[in-house]
C-alpha atoms as a PDB file:
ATOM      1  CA  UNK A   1      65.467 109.037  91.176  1.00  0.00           C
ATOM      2  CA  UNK A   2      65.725 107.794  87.724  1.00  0.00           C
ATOM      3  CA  UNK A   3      67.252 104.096  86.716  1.00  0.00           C
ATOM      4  CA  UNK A   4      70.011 104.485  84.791  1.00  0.00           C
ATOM      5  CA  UNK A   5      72.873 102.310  83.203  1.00  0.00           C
ATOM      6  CA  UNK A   6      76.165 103.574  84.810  1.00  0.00           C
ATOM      7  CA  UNK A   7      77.122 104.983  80.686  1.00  0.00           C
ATOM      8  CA  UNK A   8      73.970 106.986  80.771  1.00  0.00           C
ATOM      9  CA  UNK A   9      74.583 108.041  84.704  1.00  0.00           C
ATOM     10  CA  UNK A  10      78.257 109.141  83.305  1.00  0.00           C
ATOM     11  CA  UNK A  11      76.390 110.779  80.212  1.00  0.00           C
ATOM     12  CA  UNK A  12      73.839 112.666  82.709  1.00  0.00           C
ATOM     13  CA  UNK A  13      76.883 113.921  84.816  1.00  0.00           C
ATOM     14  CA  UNK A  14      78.893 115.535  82.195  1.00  0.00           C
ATOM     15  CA  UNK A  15      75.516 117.237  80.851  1.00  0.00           C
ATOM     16  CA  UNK A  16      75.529 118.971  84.227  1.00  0.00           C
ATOM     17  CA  UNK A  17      78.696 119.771  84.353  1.00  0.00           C
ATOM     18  CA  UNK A  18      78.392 121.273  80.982  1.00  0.00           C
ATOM     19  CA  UNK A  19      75.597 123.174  81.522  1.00  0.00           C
ATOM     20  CA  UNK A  20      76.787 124.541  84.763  1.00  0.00           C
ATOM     21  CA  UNK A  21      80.514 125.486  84.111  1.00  0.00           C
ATOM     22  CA  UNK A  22      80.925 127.440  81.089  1.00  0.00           C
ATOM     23  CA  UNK A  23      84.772 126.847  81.145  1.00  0.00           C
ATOM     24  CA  UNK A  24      83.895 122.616  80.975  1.00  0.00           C
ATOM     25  CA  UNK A  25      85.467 121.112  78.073  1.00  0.00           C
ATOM     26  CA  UNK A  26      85.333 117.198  77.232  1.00  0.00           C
ATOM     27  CA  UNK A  27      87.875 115.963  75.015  1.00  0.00           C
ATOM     28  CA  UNK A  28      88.606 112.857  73.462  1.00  0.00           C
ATOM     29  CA  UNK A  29      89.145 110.326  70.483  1.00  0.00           C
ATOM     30  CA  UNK A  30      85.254 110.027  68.483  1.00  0.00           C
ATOM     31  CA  UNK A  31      83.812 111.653  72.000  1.00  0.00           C
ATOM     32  CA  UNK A  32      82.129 114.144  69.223  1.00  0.00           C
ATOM     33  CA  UNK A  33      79.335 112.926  66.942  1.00  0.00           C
ATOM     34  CA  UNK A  34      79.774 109.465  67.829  1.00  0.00           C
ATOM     35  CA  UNK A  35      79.234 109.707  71.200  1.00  0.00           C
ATOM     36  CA  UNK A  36      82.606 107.617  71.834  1.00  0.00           C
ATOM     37  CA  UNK A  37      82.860 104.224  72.130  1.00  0.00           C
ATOM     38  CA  UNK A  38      81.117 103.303  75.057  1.00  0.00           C
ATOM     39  CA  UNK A  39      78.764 106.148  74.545  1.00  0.00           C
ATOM     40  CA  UNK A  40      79.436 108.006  77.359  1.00  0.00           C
ATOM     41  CA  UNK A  41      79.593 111.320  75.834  1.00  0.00           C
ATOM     42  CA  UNK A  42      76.492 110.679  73.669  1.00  0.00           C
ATOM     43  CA  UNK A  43      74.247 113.588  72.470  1.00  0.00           C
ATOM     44  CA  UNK A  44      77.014 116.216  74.408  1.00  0.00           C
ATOM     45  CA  UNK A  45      77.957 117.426  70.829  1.00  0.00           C
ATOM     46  CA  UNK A  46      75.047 118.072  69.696  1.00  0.00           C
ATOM     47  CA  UNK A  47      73.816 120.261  72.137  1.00  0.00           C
ATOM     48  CA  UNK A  48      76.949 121.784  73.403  1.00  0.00           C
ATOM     49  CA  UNK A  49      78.868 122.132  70.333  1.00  0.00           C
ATOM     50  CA  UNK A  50      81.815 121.175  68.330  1.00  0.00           C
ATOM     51  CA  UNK A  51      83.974 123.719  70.365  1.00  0.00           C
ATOM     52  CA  UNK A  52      83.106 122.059  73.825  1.00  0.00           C
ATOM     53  CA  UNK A  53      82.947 118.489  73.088  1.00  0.00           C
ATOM     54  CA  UNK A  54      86.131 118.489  71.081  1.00  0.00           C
ATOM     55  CA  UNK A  55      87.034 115.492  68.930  1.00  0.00           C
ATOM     56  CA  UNK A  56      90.601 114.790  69.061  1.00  0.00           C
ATOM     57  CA  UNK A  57      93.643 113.212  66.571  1.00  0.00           C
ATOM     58  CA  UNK A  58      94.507 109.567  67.988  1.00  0.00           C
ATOM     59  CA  UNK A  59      97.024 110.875  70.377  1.00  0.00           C
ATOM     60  CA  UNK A  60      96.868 110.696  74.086  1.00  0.00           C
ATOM     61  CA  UNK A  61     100.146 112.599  74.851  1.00  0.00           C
ATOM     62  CA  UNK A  62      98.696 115.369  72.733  1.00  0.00           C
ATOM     63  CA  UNK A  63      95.030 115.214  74.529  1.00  0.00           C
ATOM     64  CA  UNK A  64      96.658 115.053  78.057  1.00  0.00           C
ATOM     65  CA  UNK A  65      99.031 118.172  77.161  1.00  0.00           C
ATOM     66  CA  UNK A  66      96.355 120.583  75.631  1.00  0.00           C
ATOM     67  CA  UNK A  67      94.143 119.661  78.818  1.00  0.00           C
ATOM     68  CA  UNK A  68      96.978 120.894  80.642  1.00  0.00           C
ATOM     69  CA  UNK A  69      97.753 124.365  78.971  1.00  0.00           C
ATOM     70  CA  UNK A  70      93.622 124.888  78.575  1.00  0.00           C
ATOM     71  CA  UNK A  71      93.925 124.635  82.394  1.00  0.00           C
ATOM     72  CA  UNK A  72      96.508 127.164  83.379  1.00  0.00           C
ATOM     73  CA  UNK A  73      93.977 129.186  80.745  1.00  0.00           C
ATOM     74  CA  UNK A  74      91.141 129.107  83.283  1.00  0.00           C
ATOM     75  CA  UNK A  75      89.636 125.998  81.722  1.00  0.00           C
ATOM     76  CA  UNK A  76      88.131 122.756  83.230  1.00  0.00           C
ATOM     77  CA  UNK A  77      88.950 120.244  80.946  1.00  0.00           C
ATOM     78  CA  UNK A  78      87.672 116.384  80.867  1.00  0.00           C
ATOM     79  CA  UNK A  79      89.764 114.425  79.373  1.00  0.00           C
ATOM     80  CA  UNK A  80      88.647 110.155  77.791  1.00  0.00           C
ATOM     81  CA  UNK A  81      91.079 107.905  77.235  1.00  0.00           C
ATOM     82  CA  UNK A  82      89.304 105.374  74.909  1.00  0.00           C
ATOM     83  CA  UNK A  83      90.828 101.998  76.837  1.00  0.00           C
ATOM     84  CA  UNK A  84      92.761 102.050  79.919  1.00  0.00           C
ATOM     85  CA  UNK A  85      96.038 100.220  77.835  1.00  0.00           C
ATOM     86  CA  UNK A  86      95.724 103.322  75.251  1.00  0.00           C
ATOM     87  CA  UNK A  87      96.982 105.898  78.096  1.00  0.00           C
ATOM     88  CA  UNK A  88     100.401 104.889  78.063  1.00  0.00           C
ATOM     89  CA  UNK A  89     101.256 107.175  75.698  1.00  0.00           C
ATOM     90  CA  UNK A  90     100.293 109.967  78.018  1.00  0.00           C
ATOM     91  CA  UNK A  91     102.379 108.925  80.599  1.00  0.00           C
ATOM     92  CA  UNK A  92     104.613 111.253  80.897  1.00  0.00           C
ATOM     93  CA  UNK A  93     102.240 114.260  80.662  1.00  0.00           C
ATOM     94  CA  UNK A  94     100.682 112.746  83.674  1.00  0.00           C
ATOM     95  CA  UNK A  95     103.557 111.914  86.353  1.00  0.00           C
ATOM     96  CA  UNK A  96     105.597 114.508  85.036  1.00  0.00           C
ATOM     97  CA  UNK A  97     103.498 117.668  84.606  1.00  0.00           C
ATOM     98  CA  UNK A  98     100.173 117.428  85.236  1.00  0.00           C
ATOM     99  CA  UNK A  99     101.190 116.150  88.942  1.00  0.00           C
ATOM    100  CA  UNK A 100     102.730 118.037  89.572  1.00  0.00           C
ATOM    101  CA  UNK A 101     102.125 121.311  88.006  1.00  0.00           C
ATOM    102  CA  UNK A 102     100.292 122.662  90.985  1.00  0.00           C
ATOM    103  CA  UNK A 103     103.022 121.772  94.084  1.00  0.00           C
ATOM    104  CA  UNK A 104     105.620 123.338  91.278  1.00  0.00           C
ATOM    105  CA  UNK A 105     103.969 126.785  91.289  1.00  0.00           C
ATOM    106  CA  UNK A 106     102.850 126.679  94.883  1.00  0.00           C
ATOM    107  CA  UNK A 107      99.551 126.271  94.566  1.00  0.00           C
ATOM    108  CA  UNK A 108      99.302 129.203  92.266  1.00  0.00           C
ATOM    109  CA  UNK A 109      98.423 127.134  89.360  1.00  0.00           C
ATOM    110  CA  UNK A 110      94.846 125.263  89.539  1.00  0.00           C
ATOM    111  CA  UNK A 111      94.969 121.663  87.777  1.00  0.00           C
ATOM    112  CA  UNK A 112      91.547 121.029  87.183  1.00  0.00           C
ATOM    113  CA  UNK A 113      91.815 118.349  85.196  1.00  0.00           C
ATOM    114  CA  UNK A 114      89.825 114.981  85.071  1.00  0.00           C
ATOM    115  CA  UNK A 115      90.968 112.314  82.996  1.00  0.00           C
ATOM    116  CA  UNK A 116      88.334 109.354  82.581  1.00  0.00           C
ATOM    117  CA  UNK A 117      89.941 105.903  81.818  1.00  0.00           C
ATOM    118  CA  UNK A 118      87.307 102.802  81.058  1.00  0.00           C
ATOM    119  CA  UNK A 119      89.560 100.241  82.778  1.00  0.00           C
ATOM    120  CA  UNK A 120      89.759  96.164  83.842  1.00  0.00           C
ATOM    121  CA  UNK A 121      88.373  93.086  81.503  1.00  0.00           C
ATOM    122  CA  UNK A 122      85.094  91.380  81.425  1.00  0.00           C
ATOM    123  CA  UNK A 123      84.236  92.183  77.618  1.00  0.00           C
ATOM    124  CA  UNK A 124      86.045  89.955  75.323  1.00  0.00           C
ATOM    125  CA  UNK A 125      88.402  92.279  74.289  1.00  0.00           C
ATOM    126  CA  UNK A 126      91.878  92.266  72.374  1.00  0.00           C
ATOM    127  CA  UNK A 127      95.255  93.465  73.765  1.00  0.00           C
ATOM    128  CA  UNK A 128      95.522  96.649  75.472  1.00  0.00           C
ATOM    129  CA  UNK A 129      92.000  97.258  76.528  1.00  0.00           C
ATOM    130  CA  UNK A 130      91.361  95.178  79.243  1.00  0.00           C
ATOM    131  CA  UNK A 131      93.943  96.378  81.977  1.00  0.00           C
ATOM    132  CA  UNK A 132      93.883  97.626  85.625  1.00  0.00           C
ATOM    133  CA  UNK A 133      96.371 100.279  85.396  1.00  0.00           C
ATOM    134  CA  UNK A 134      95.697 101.848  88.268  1.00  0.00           C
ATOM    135  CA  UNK A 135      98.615 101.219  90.572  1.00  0.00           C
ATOM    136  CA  UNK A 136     100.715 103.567  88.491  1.00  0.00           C
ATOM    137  CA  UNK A 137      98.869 106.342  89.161  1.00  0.00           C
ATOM    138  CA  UNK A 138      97.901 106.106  92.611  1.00  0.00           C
ATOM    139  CA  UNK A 139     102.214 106.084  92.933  1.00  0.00           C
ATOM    140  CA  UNK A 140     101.674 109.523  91.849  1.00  0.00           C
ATOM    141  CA  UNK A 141     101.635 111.818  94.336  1.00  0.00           C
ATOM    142  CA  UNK A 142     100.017 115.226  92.921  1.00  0.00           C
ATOM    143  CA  UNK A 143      96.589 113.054  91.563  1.00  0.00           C
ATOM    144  CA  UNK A 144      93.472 111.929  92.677  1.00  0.00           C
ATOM    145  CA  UNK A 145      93.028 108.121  91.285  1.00  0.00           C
ATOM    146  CA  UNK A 146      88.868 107.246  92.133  1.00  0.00           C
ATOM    147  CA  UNK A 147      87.159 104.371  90.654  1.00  0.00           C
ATOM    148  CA  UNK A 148      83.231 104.150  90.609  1.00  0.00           C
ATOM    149  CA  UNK A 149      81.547 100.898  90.516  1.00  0.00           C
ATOM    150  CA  UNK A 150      78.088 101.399  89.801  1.00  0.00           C
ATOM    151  CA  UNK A 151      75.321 104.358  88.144  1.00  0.00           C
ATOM    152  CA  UNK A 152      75.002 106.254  91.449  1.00  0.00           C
ATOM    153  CA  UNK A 153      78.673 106.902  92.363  1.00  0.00           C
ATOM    154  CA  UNK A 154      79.808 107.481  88.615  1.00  0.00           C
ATOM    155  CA  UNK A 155      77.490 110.214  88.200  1.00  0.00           C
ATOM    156  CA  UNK A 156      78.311 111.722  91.931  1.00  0.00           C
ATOM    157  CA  UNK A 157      82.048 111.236  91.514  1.00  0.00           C
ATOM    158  CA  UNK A 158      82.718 112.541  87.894  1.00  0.00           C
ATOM    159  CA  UNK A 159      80.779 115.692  89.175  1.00  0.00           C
ATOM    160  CA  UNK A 160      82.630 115.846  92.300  1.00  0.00           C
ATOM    161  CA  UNK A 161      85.909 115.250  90.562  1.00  0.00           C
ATOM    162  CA  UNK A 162      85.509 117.929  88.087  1.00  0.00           C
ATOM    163  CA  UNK A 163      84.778 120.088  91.383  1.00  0.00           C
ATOM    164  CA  UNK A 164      87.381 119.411  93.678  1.00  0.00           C
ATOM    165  CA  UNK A 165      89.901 121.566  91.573  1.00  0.00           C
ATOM    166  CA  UNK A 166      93.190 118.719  92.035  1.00  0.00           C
ATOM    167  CA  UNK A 167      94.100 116.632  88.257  1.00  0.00           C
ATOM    168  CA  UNK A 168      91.942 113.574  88.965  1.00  0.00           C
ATOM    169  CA  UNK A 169      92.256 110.125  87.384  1.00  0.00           C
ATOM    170  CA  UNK A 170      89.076 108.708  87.198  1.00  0.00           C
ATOM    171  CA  UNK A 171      88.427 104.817  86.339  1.00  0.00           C
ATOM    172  CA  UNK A 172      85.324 103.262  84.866  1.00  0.00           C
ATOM    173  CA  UNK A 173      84.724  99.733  84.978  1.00  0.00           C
ATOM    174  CA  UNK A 174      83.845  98.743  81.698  1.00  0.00           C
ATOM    175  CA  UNK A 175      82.305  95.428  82.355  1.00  0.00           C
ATOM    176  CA  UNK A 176      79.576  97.678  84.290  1.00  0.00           C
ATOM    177  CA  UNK A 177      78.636 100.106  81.251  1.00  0.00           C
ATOM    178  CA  UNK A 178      75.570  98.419  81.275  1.00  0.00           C
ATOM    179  CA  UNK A 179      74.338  97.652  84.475  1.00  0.00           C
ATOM    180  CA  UNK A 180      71.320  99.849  85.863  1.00  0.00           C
ATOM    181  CA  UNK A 181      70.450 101.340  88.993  1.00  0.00           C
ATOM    182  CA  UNK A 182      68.491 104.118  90.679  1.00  0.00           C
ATOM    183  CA  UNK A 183      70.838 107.540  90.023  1.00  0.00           C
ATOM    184  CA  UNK A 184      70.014 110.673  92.006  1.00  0.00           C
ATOM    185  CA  UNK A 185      71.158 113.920  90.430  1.00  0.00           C
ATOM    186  CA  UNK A 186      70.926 115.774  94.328  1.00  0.00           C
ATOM    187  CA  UNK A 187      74.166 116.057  94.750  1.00  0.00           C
ATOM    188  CA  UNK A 188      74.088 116.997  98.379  1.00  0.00           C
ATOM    189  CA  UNK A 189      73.238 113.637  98.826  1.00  0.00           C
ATOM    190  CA  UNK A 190      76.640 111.968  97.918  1.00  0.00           C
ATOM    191  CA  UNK A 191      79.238 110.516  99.901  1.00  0.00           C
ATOM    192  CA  UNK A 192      82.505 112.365 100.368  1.00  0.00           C
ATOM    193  CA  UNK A 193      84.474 112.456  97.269  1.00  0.00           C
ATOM    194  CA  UNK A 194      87.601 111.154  98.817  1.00  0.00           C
ATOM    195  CA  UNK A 195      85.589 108.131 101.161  1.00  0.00           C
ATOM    196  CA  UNK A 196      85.293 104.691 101.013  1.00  0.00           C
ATOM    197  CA  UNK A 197      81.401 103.062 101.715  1.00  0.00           C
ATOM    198  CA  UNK A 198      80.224 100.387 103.278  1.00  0.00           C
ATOM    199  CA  UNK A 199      78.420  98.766 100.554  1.00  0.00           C
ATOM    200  CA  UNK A 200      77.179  95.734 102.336  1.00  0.00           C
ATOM    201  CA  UNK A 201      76.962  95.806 106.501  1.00  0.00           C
ATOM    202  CA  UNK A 202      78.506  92.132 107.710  1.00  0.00           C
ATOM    203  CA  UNK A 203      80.015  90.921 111.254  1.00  0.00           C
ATOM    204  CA  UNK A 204      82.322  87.666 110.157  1.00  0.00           C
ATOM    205  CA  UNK A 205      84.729  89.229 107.648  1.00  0.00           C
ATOM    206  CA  UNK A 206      85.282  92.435 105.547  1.00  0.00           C
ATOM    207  CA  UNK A 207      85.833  92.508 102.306  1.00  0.00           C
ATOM    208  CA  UNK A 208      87.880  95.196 100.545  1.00  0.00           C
ATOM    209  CA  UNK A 209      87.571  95.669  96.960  1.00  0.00           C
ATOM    210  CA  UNK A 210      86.759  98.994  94.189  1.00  0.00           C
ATOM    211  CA  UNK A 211      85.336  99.315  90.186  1.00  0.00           C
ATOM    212  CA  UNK A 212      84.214  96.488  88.996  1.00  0.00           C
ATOM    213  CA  UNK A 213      85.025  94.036  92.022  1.00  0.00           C
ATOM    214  CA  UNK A 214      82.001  95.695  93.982  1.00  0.00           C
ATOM    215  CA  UNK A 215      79.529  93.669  92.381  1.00  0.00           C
ATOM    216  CA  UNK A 216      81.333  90.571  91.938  1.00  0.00           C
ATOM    217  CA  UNK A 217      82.088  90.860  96.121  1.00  0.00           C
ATOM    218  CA  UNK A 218      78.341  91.672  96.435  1.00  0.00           C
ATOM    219  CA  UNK A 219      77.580  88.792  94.983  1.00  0.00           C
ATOM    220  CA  UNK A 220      79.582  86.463  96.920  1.00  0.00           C
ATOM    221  CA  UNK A 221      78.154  88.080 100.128  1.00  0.00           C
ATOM    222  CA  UNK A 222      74.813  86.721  99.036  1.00  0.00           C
ATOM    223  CA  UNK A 223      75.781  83.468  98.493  1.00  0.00           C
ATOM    224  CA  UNK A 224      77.828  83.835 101.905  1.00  0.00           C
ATOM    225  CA  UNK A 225      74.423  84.511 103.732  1.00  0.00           C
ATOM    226  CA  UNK A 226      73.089  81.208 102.861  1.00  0.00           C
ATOM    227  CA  UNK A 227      75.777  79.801 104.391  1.00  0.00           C
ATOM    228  CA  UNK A 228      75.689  81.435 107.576  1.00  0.00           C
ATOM    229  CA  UNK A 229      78.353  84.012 106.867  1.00  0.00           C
ATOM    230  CA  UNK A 230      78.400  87.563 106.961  1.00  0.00           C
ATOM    231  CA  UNK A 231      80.616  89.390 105.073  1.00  0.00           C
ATOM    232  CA  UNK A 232      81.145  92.815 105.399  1.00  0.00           C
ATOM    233  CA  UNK A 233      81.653  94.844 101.755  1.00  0.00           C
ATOM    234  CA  UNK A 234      83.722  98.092 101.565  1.00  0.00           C
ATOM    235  CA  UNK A 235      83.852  99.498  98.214  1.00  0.00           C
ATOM    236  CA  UNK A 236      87.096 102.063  98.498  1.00  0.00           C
ATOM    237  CA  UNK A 237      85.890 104.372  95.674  1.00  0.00           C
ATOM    238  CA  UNK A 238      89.319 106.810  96.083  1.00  0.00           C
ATOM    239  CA  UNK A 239      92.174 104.680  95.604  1.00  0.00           C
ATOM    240  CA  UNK A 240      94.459 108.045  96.179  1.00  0.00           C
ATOM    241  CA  UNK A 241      94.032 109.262  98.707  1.00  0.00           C
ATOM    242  CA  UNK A 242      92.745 105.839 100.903  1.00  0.00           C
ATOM    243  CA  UNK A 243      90.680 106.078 103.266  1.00  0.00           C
ATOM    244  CA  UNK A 244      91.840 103.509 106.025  1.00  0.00           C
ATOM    245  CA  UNK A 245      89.705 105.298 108.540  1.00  0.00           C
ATOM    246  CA  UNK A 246      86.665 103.215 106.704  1.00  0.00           C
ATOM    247  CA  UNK A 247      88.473  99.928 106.015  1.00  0.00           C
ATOM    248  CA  UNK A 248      90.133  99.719 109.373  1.00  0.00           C
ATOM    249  CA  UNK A 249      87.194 100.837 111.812  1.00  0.00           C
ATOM    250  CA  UNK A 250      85.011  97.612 109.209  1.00  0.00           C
ATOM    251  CA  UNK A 251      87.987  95.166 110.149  1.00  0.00           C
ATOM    252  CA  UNK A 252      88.038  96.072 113.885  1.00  0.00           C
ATOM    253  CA  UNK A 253      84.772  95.327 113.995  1.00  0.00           C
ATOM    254  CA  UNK A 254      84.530  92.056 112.064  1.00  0.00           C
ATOM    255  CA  UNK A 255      88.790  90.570 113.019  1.00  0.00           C
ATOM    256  CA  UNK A 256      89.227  89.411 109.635  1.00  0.00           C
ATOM    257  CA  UNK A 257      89.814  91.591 106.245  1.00  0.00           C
ATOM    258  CA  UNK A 258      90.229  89.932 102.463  1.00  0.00           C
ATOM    259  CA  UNK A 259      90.856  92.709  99.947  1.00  0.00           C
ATOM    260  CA  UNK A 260      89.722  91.742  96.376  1.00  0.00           C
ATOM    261  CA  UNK A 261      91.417  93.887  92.831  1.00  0.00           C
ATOM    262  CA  UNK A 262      91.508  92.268  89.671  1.00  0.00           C
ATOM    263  CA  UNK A 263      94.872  94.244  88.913  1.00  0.00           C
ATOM    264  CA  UNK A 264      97.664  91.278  89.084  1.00  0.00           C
ATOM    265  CA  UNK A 265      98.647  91.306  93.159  1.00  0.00           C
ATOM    266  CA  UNK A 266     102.505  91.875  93.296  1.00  0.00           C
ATOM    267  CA  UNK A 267     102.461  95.963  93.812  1.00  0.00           C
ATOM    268  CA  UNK A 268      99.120  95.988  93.729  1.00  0.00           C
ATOM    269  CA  UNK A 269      96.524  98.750  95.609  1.00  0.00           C
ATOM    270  CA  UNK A 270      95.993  95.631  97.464  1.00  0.00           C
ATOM    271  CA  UNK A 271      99.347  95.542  99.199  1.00  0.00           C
ATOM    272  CA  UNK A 272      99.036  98.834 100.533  1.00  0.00           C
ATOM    273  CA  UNK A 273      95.678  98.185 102.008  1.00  0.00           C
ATOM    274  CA  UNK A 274      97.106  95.247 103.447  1.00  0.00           C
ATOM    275  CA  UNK A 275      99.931  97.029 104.813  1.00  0.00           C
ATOM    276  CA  UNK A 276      97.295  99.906 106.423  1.00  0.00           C
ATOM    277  CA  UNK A 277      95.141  97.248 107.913  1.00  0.00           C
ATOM    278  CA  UNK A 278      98.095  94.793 109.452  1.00  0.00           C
ATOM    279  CA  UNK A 279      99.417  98.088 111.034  1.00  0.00           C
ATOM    280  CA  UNK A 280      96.286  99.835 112.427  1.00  0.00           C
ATOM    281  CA  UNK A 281      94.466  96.432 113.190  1.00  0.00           C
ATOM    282  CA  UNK A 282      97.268  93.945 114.718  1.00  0.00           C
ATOM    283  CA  UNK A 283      95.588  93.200 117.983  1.00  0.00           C
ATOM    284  CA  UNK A 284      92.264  93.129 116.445  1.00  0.00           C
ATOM    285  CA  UNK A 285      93.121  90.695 113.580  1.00  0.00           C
ATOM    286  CA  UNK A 286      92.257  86.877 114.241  1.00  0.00           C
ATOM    287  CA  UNK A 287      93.494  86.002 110.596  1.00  0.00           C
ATOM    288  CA  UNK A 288      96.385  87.268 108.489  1.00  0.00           C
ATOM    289  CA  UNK A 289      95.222  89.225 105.684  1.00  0.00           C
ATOM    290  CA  UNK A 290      94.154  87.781 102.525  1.00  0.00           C
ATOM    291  CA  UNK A 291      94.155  88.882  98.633  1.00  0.00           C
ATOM    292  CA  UNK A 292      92.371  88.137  96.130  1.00  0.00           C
ATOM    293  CA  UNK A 293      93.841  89.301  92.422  1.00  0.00           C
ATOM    294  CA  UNK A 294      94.295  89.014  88.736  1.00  0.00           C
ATOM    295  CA  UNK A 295      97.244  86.784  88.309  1.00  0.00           C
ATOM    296  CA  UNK A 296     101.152  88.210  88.228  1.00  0.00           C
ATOM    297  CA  UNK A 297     100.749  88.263  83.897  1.00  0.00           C
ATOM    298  CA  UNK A 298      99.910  90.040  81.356  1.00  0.00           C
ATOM    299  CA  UNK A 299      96.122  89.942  80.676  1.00  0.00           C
ATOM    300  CA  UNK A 300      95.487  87.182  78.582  1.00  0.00           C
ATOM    301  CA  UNK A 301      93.483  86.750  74.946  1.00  0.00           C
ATOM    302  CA  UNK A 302      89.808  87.627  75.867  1.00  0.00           C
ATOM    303  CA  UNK A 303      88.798  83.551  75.645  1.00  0.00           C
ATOM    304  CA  UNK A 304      91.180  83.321  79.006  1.00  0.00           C
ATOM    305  CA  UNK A 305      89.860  86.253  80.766  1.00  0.00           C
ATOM    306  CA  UNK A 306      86.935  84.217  82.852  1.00  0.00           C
ATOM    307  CA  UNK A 307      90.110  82.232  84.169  1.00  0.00           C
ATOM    308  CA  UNK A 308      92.413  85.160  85.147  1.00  0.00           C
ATOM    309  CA  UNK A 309      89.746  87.722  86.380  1.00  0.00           C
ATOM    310  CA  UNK A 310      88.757  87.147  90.389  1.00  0.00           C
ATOM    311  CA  UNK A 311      85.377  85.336  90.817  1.00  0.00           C
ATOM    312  CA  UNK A 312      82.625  84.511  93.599  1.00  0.00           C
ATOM    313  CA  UNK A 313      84.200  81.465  93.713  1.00  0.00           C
ATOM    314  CA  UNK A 314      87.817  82.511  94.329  1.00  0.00           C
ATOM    315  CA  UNK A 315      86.616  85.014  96.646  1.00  0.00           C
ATOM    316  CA  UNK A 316      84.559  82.722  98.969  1.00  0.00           C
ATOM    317  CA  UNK A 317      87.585  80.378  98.733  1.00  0.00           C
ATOM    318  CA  UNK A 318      89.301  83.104 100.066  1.00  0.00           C
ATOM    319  CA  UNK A 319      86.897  83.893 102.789  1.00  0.00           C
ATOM    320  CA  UNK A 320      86.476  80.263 103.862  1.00  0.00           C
ATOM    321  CA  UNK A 321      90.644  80.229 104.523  1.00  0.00           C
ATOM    322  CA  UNK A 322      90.225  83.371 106.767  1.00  0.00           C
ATOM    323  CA  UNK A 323      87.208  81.974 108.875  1.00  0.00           C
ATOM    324  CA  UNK A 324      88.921  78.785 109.382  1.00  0.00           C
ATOM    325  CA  UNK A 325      92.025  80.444 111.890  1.00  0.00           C
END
């Protein structure tokens, strides 16, 4: 076990997969010599070369699309989109052929493609690189949408993802580039690629929430001990497919479920959780179910943020509503 900060754990999962598959690419704007711009892919040049850490123009569409044709070449590309608003561009590589490329030719045509997306808000940034995108994608039938939330699971997941063979989209929270915890490299040890984990055991009330939530919900748990409440914390890590096995066995167990995304709520992953729950766990419910969400706008100038993004205190606010039917 080695402490790491969920960059390096990122880093230290791409150097495997480089040095293990010889058809690995990574691909990206200043993922070269730079090491990007969260430093993700820093040192990879260096040792792996110019012609497998490729440094790209400042086009996404153009990225996405020679991923796609170096995979129907055998290839196992991994793609970085340098801020989750920057992918739009890419858009329509992404729903419309890499999606879909592999139910189109029967199966005979492998996408194994990962594109990694630093996504949500927490850094004082300007427009366009602060949103949760992520609803879009897990609309997409034909991808994989997972979202780690801390050193351990982003180094299992991007190697699983690159592994699993289906186009992936694979979210980063940025806010958590930083943060440091114990990383084993054994990968036998990791959870299924496509499950959600219990993050926090709890008997009063489960809460649901993914990326960069994880910690904030972790957090509020604590405080909720002190009070004499137990909260239950289930960090969904695959947001396509979900895994309501997880969430719903947590929320028969505890009768009340509050699902936490800092994506704005109307359409959100949120709604379909809450949909799964309210259908699997109507006679073990004692509370409706309750969200907790960025607002229905567009993200707001980085001195707003602290106001828009969901909070400890918004989430026990929630939790205190659910534990008082």
């Amino acid at each position: 076990m080695t402490r790491l900060s969920l960059s390096a754990a990122l880093n230290s999962g791409l150097r495997q997969v480089l040095e293990q598959d010889p058809k690995a690419v990574v691909m990206g704007e200043d993922v070269g010599p730079l090491g990007g711009v969260f430093r993700v892919t820093d040192g990879l040049s260096k040792d792996f070369g110019s012609d497998r850490v490729i440094d790209t123009p400042l086009a996404e569409s153009s990225i996405v699309g020679t991923a796609i044709g170096l995979a129907m070449r055998g290839y196992h590309p991994v793609c970085e989109i340098q801020f989750d608003g920057f992918v739009y561009p890419a858009f329509n590589q992404i729903v419309s052929q890499l999606a879909k490329m592999r139910a189109r030719t029967g199966g005979r045509v492998p996408m194994p493609v990962v594109i990694r997306i630093p996504c949500g808000g927490g850094i004082g940034a300007v427009e366009h690189h602060s949103e949760s995108n992520e609803a879009y994608f897990a609309h997409t039938a034909g991808l994989r949408v997972v979202i780690c939330s801390d050193p351990q699971s982003g180094h299992y997941m991007l190697r699983q993802a690159l592994a699993c063979g289906d186009p992936v989209i694979f979210y980063e929270p940025k806010r958590r580039y930083w943060e440091k915890g114990e990383v084993s490299t054994d990968l036998s040890l990791a959870p299924a690629f496509d499950k959600a984990v219990v993050a926090r055991a709890g008997s009063d009330a489960t809460v649901v929430c993914y990326g960069g939530m994880v910690a904030t919900c972790l957090e509020a748990a604590r405080i909720a001990e002190e009070e004499g409440r137990s909260l239950e914390v289930v960090d969904l890590r695959s947001l396509s497919p979900l895994d309501l096995d997880t969430v719903c066995a947590s929320v028969a167990r505890t009768g009340r479920c509050l699902v936490v995304h800092e994506a704005p709520g109307f359409a959100g992953l949120g709604a379909e959780v809450v949909s799964g729950v309210t259908e699997r766990c109507f006679y073990q419910l004692e509370a409706p179910v309750l969200r907790v969400t960025g607002f229905d706008l567009p993200y707001p100038p980085a001195k707003f943020e602290e106001q828009y993004l969901p909070d400890t205190d918004r989430v026990l606010a929630a939790v205190d509503k659910l534990l008082e039917f």
